[in-house]
Protein backbone atom coordinates (compact mmCIF):
# COMPACT_ATOMS: atom_id res chain seq x y z
CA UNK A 1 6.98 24.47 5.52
CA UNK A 2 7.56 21.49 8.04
CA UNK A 3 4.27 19.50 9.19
CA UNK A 4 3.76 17.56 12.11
CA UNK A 5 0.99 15.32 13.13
CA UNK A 6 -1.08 15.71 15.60
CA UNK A 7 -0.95 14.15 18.79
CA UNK A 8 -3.52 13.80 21.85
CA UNK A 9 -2.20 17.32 23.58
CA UNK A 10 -2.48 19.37 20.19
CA UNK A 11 -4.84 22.12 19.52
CA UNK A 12 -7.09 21.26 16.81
CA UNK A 13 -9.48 22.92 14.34
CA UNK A 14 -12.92 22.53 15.12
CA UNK A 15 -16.38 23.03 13.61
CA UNK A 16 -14.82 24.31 10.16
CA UNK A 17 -17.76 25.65 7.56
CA UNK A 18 -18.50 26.86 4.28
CA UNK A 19 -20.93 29.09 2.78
CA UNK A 20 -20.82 30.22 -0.67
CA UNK A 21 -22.02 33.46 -2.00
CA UNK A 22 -22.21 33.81 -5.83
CA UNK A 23 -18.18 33.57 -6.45
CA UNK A 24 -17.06 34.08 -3.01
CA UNK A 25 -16.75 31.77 -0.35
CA UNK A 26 -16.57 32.67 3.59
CA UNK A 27 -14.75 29.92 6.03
CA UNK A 28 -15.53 30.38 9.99
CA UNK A 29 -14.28 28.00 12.62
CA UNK A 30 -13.78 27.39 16.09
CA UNK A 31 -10.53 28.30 17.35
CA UNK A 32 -8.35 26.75 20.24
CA UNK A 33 -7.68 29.37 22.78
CA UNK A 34 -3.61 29.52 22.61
CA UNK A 35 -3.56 29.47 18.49
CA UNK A 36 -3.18 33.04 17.20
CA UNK A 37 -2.28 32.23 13.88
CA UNK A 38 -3.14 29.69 11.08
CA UNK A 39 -2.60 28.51 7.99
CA UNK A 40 -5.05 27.84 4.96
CA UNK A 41 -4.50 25.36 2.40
CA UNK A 42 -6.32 26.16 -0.66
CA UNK A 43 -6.18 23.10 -3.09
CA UNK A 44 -7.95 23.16 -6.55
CA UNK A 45 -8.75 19.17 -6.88
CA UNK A 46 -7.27 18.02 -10.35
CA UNK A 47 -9.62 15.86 -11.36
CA UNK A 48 -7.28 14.64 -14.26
CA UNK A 49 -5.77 12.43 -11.33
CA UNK A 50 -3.31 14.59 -9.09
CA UNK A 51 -3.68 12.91 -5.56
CA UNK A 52 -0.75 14.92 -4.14
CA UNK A 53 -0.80 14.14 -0.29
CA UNK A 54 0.39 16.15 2.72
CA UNK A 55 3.49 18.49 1.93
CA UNK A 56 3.59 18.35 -1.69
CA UNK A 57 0.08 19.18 -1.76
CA UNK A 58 0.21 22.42 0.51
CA UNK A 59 3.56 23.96 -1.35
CA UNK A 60 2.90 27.37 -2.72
CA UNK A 61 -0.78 26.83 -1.57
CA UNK A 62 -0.69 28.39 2.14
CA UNK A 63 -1.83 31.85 3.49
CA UNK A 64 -1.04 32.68 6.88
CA UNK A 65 -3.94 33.97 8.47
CA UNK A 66 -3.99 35.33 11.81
CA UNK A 67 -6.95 35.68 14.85
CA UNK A 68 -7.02 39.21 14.85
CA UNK A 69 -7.70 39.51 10.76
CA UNK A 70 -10.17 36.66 11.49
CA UNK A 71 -12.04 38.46 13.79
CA UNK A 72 -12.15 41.41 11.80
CA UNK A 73 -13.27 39.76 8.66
CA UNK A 74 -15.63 37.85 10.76
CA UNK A 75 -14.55 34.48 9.05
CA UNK A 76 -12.06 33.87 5.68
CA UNK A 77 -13.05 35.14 2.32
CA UNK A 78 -12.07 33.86 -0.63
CA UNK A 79 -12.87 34.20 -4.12
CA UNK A 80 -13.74 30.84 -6.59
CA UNK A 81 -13.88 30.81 -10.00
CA UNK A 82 -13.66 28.57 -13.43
CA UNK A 83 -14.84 24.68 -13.20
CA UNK A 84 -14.17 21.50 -10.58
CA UNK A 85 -14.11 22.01 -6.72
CA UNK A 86 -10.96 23.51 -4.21
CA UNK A 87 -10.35 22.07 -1.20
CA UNK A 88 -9.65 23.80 1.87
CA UNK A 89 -7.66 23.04 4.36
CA UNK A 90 -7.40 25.22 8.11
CA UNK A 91 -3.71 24.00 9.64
CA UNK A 92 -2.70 25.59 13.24
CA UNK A 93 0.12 27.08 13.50
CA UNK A 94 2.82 26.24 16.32
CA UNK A 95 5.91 28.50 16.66
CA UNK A 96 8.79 26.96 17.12
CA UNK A 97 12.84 27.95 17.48
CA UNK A 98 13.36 26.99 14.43
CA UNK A 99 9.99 28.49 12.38
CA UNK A 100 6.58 27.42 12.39
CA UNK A 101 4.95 24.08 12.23
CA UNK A 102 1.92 22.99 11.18
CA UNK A 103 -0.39 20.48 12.62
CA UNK A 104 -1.61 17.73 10.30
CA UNK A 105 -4.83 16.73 11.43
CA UNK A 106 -5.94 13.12 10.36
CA UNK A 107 -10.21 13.44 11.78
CA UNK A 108 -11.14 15.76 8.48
CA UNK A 109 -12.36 18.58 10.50
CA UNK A 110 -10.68 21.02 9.21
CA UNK A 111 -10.93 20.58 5.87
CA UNK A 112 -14.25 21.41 3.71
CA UNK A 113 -14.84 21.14 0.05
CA UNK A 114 -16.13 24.03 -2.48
CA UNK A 115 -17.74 23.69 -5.91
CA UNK A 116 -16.19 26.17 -8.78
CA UNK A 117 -19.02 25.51 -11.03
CA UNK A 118 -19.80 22.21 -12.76
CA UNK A 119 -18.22 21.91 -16.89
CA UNK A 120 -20.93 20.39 -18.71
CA UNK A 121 -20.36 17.08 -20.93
CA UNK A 122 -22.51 16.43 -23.64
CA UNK A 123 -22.69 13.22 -25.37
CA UNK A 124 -24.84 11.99 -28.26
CA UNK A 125 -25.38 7.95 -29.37
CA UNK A 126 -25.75 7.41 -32.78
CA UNK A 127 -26.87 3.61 -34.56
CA UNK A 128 -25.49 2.37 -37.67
CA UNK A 129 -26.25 -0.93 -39.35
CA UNK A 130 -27.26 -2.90 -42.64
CA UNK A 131 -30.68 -3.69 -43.29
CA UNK A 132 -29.82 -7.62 -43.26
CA UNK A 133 -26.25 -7.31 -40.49
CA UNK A 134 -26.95 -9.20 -37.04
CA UNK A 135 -24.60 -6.47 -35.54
CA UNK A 136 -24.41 -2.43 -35.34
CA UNK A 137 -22.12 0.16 -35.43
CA UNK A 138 -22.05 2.60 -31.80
CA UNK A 139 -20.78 6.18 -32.66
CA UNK A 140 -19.94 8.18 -29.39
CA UNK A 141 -19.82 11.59 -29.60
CA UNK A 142 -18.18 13.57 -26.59
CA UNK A 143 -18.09 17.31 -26.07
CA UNK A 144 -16.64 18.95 -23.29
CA UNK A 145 -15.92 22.47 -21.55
CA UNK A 146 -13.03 21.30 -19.71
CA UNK A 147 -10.31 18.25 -19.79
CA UNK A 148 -12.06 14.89 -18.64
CA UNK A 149 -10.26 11.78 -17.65
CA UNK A 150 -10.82 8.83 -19.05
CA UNK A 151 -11.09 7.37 -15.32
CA UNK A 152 -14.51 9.30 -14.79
CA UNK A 153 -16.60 8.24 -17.50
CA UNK A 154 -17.25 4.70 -18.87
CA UNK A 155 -20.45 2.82 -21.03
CA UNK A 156 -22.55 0.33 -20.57
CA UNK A 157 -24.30 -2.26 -22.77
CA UNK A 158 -27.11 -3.52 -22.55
CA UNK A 159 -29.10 -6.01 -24.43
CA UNK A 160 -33.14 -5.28 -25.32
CA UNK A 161 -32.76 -1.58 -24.02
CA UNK A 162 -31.27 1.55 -22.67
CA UNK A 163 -29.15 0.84 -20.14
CA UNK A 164 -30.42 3.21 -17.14
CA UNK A 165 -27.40 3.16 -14.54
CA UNK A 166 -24.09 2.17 -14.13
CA UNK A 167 -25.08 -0.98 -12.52
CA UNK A 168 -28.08 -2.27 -15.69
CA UNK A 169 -25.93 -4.05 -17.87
CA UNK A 170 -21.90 -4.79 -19.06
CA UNK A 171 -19.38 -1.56 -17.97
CA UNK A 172 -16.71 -0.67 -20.55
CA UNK A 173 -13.99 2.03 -19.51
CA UNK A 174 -12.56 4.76 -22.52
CA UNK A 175 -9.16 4.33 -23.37
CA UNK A 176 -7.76 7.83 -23.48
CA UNK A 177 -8.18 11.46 -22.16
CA UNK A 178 -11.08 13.82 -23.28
CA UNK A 179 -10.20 17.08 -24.90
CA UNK A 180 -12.09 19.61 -24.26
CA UNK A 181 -14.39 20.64 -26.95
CA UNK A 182 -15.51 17.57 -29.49
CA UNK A 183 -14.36 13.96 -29.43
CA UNK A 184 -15.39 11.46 -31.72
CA UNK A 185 -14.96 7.50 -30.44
CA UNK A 186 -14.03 5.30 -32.43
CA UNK A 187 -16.91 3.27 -33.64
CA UNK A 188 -17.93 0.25 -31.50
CA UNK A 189 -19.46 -2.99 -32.46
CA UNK A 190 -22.42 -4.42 -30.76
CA UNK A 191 -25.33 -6.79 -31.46
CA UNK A 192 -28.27 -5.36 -32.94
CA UNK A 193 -30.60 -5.45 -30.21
CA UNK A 194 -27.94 -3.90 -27.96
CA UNK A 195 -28.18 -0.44 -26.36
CA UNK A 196 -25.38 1.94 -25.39
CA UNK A 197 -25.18 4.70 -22.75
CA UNK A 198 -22.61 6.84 -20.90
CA UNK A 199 -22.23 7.14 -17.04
CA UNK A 200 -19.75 8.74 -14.84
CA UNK A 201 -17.65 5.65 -12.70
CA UNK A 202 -18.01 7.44 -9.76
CA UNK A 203 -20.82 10.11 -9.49
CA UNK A 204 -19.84 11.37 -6.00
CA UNK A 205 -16.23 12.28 -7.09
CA UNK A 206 -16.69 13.17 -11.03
CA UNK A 207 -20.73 14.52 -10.38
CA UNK A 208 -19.28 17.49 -7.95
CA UNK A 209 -17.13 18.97 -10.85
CA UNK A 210 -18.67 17.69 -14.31
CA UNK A 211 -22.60 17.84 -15.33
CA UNK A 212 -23.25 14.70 -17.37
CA UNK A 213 -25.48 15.73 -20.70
CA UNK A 214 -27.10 13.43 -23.10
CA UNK A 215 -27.82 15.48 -26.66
């Protein structure tokens, strides 16, 4: 599928929504008056750390979608299921000699975000020292319904308490992948009147597709 971008004279899609329904989602938009046909992008957003742009992104991912089957639908339906968030993406469609092009739009309005459910991770802090040892022992415990990258969580230390953001006290980022189901970090060393706790690095990007649980 070839791709062009737009320029000042193309039509564009406008006022693209969502509104979810259980499982299924419905798309509406306003369409420019010589487009009969389109084509919808549906991208499920790896948060593992896939950030596929532009063509890559849209192979094997397109359905043609035409006015009349828009108007008789009275919007787009699709279905979402399992964990993370799908991206969709409403290109017009320009006929040319050749085949059809797509317009890449570069404002964002036609693209909207779904959520396919939130995979919870739970995570339990356990202490371990000597009665007469100036430092403890930190045992991290990670469980997980879904792969997690190492990019979205990190902890933070904090001496004379809980630490109760990312931002109250010293940020340390995990060194490898979660699996889902149980994982066991190695132990860290701290003082003894420091505190650990787990936060995502970026709640906007990691909060729409992972809950963040504390056992």
């Amino acid at each position: 599928m070839r791709f062009t971008d737009a320029d000042p004279s193309a039509p564009l899609i406008r006022r693209l929504t969502l509104a979810v329904d259980e499982s299924q989602c419905t798309l509406r938009w306003l369409w420019p008056e010589s487009v009969e046909a389109v084509y919808v992008e549906r991208l499920e957003l790896d948060m593992m750390g896939d950030d596929r742009t532009g063509e890559q992104a849209a192979q094997g991912k397109l359905k043609l979608y035409t006015k009349e089957e828009y108007k008789a639908s009275n919007g787009y339906m699709d279905r979402i299921t399992g964990f993370g968030a799908i991206r969709y993406t409403v290109h017009v469609c320009q006929m040319e000699e050749d085949g059809p092009v797509l317009v890449r739009q570069r404002d964002g309005d036609n693209t909207v975000v779904a959520s396919a459910g939130k995979a919870d991770i739970r995570f339990s802090i356990r202490y371990k020292s000597g009665f007469f040892q100036k430092r403890k022992s930190v045992l991290m415990t990670v469980t997980t319904e879904a792969p997690v990258p190492k990019e979205a969580l990190c902890y933070v230390r904090k001496q004379g308490g809980v630490p109760l953001n990312k931002e109250d006290g010293t940020v340390y980022p995990f060194v490898s992948d979660f699996a889902p189901g149980r994982n066991e970090m190695p132990p860290v060393e701290v003082a003894k009147d420091d505190y650990v706790r787990l936060f995502f690095t970026d709640g906007p990007k990691y909060g729409a597709a992972y809950r963040l649980i504390s056992d």
